[in-house]
Protein backbone atom coordinates (compact mmCIF):
# COMPACT_ATOMS: atom_id res chain seq x y z
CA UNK A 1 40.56 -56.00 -98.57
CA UNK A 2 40.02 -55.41 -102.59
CA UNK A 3 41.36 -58.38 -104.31
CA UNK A 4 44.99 -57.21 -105.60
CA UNK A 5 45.44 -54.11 -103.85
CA UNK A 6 48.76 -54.27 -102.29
CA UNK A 7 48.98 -54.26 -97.98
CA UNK A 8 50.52 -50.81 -98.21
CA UNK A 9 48.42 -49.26 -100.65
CA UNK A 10 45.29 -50.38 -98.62
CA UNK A 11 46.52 -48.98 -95.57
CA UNK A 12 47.24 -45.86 -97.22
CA UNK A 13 43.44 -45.59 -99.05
CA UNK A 14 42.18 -45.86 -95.18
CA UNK A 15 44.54 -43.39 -94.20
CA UNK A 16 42.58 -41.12 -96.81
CA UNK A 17 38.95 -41.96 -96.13
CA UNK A 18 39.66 -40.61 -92.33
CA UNK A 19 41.24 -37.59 -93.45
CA UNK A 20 38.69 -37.05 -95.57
CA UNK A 21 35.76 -37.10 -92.78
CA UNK A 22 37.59 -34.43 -91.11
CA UNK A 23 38.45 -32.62 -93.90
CA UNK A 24 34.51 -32.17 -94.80
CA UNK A 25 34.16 -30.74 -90.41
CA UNK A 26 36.86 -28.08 -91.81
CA UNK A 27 35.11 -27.16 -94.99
CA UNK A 28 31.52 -26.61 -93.01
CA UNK A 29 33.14 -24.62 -90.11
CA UNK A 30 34.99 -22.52 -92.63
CA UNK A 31 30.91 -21.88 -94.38
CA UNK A 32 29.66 -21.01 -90.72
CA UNK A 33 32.18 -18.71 -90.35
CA UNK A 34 31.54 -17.02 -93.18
CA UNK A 35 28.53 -16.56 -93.37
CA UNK A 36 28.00 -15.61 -90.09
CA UNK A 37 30.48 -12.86 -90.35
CA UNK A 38 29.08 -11.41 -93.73
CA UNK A 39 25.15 -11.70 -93.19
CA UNK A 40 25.91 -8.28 -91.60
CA UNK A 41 27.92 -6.27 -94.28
CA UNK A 42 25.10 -4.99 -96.35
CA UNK A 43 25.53 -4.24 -99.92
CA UNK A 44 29.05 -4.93 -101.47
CA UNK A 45 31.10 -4.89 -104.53
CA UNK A 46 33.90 -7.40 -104.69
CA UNK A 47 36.83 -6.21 -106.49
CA UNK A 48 39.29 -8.32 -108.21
CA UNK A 49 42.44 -8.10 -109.31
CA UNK A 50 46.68 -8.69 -109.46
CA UNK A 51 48.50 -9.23 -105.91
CA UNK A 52 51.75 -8.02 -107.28
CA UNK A 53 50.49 -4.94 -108.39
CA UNK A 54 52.76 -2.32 -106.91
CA UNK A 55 51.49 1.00 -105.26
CA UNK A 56 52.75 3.34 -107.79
CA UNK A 57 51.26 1.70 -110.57
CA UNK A 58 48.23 3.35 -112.12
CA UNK A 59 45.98 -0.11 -111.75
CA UNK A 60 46.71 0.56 -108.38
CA UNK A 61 45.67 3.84 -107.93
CA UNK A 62 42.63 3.20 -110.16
CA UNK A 63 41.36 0.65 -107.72
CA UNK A 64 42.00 3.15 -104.68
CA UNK A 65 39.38 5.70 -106.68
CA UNK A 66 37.41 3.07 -107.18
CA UNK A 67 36.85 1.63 -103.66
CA UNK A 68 36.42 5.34 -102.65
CA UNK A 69 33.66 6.10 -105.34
CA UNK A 70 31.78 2.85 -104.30
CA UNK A 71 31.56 3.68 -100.59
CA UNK A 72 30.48 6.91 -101.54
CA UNK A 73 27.70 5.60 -103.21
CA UNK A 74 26.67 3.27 -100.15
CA UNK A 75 28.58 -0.19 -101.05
CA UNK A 76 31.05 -1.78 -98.98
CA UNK A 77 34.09 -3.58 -100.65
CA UNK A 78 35.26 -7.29 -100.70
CA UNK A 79 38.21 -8.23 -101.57
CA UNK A 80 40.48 -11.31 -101.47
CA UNK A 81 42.39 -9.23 -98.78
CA UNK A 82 45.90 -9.44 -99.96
CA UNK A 83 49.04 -6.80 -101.31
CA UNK A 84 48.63 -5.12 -104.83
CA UNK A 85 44.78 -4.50 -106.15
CA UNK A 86 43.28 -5.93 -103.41
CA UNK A 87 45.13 -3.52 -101.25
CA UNK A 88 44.31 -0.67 -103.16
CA UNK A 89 40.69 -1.48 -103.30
CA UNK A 90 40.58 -1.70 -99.28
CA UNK A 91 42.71 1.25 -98.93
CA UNK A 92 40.11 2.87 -100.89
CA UNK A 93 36.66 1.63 -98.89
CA UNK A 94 38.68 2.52 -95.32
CA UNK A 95 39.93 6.52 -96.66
CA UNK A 96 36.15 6.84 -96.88
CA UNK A 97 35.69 5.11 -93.92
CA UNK A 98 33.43 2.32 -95.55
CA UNK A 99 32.85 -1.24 -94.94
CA UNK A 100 36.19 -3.10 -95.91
CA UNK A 101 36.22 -6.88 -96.00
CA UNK A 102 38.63 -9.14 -96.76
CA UNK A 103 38.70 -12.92 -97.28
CA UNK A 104 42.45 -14.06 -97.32
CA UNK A 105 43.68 -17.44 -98.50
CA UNK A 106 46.58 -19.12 -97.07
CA UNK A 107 49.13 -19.61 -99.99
CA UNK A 108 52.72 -20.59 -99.00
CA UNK A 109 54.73 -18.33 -100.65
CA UNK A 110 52.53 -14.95 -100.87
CA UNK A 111 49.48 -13.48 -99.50
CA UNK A 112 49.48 -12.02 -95.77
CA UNK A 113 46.28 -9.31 -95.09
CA UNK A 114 46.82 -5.65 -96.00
CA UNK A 115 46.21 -3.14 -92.86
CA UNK A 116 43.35 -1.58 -94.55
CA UNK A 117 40.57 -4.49 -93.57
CA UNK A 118 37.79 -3.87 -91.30
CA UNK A 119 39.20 -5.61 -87.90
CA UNK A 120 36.05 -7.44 -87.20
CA UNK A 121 36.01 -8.31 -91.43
CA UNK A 122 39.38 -10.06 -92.27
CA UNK A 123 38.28 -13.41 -92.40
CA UNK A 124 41.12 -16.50 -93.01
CA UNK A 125 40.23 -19.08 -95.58
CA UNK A 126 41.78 -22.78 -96.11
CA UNK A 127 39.89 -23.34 -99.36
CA UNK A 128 39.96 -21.64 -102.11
CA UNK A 129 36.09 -22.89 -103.21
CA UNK A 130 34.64 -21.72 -99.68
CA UNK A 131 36.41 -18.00 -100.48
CA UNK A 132 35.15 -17.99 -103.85
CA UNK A 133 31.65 -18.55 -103.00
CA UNK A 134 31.89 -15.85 -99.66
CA UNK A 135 33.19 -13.13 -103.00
CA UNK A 136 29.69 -14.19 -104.96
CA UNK A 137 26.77 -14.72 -102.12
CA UNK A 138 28.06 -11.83 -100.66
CA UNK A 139 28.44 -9.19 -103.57
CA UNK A 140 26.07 -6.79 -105.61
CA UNK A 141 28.68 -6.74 -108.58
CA UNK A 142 32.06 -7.82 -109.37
CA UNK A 143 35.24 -4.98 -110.80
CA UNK A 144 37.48 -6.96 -112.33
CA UNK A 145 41.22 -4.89 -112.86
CA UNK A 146 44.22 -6.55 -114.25
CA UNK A 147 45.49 -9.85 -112.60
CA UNK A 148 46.94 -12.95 -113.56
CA UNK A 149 45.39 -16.63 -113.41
CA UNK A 150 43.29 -16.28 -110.32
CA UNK A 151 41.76 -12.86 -111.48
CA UNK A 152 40.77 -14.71 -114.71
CA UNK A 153 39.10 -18.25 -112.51
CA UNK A 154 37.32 -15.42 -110.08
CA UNK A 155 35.90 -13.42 -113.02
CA UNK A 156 35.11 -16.46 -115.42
CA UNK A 157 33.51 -18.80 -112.49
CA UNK A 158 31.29 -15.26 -111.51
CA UNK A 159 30.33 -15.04 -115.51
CA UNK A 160 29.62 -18.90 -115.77
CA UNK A 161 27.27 -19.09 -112.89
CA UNK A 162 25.30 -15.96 -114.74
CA UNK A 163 25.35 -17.78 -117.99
CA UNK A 164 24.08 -20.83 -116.10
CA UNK A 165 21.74 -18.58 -113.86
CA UNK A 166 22.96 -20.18 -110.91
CA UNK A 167 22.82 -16.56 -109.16
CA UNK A 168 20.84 -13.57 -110.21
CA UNK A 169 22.32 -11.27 -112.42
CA UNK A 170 24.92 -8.54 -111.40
CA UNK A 171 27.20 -6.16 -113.21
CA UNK A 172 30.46 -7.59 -113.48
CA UNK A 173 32.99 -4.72 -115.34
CA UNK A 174 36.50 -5.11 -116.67
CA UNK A 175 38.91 -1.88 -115.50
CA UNK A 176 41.52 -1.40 -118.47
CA UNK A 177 40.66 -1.13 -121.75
CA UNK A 178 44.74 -1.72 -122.44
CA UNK A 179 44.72 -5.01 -120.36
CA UNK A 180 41.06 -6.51 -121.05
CA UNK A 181 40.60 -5.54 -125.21
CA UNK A 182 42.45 -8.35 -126.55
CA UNK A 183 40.67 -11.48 -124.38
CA UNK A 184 37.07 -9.74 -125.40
CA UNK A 185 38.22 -8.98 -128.91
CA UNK A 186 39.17 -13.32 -128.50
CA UNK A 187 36.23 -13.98 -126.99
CA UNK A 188 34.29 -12.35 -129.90
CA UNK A 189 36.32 -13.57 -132.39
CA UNK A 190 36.89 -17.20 -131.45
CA UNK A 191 34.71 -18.23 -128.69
CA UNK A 192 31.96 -16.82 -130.35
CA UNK A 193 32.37 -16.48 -134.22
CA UNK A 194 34.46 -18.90 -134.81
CA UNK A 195 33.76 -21.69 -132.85
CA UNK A 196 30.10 -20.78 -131.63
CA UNK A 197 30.72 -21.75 -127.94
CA UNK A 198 28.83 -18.94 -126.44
CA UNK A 199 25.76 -16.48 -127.03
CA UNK A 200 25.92 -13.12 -128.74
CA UNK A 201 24.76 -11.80 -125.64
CA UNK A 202 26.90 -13.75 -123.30
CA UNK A 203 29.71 -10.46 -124.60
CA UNK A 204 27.13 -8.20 -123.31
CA UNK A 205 28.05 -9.40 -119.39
CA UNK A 206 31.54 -7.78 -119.72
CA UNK A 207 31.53 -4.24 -120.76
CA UNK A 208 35.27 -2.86 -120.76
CA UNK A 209 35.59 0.81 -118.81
CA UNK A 210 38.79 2.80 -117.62
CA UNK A 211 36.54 5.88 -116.08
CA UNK A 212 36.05 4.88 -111.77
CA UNK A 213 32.94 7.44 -112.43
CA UNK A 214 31.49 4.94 -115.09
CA UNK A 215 32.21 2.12 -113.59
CA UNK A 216 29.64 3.30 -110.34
CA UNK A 217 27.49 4.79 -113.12
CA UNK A 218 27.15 1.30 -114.39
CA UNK A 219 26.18 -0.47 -111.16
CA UNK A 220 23.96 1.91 -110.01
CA UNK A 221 21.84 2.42 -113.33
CA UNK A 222 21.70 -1.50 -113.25
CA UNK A 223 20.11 -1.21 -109.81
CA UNK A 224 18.01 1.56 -110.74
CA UNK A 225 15.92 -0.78 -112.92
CA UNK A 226 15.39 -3.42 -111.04
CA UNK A 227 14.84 -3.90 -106.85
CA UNK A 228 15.19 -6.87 -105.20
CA UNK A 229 19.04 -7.68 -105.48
CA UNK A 230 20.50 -6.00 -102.89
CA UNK A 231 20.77 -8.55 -100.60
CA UNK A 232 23.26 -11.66 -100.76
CA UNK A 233 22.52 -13.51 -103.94
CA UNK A 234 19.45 -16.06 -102.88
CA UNK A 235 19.80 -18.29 -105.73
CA UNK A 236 23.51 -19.47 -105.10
């Protein structure tokens, strides 16, 4: 026993270290399953955005277009599987009868899967790291609409492992000129002028749109120039 760690304490530290062995089984199982269930998806955008955005709101509806435009053009949709965007975006992906995947979290007080998930796609997630690397390995490009703090760690951890080239590149596009203006006009301003935290071209990996037509414009033309990223991002 460490020299002046109290009985109790000690007992409780062991307590810890066993929890923590199995807690490492439950994070490697949760991997398997994942990627064994989205090795077969094919190309996919994952779409971000606000749970508690309500059906008749035009973020919603936005998404819904959205989802429907990308499946047209031959992507499937991720999502985090849950009520407001995330609905809308897999509401979207099934209308055109595309690949709809979602990749719930279990939170205690929100959060249960929306109808429109691919049955053999809804996968259930304990951690919130495993999720958020299933939403990059797995995706072609990232549509960020308006959310709250987890929309912001999604889109900032996707833009951060660009910066760092931890994964190839992929469009990642802000939906909302209203909503997103202000945090790229701080971004600009602060982050970059000001304080000199980031590269002039680091504001170059979030163009702002409002259009769903541009915003599939703007993926494809970035995979018109270049042809060996569709396929789940090798380098992460």
């Amino acid at each position: 026993m460490a020299e002046g760690i109290p009985p109790k304490l000690m007992k409780q530290w062991t307590q810890i270290r066993g929890e923590n062995a199995w807690t490492m089984f439950k994070v490697i199982a949760e991997f398997v399953d994942g990627f064994e269930s989205l090795n077969r998806i094919g190309p996919c955008i994952s779409i971000f955005g606000s749970a508690r955005t309500k059906p008749d709101s035009p973020h919603y509806q936005t998404a819904v277009k959205i989802a429907q435009r990308l499946t047209d053009a031959g992507f499937g949709v991720i999502t985090g599987g849950g009520p407001g965007i995330m609905e809308a975006a897999n509401k979207g992906a099934s209308l055109q009868g595309g690949v709809s995947v979602g990749l719930n979290i279990d939170l205690p007080f929100e959060q249960s899967h929306n109808p429109y998930i691919d049955a053999d796609k809804n996968l259930n997630h304990r951690y919130f790291f495993v999720r958020k690397v299933m939403f990059v390995k797995y995706a072609q490009g990232f549509v960020v609409l308006p959310g709250g703090f987890g929309t912001l760690d999604e889109a900032f951890e996707v833009l951060t492992l660009m910066q760092t080239k931890k994964i190839t590149p992929v469009p990642v596009i802000l939906v909302g000129t209203s909503f997103w203006s202000g945090l790229k006009a701080w971004i600009k301003e602060v982050m970059l002028e000001k304080e000199n935290n980031i590269h002039p071209a680091d504001l170059d990996l979030i163009p702002i749109m409002d259009d769903p037509d541009e915003v599939v414009k703007y993926i494809n033309d970035f995979y018109a120039q270049r042809d060996d990223l569709l396929s789940p991002n090798y380098t992460l």
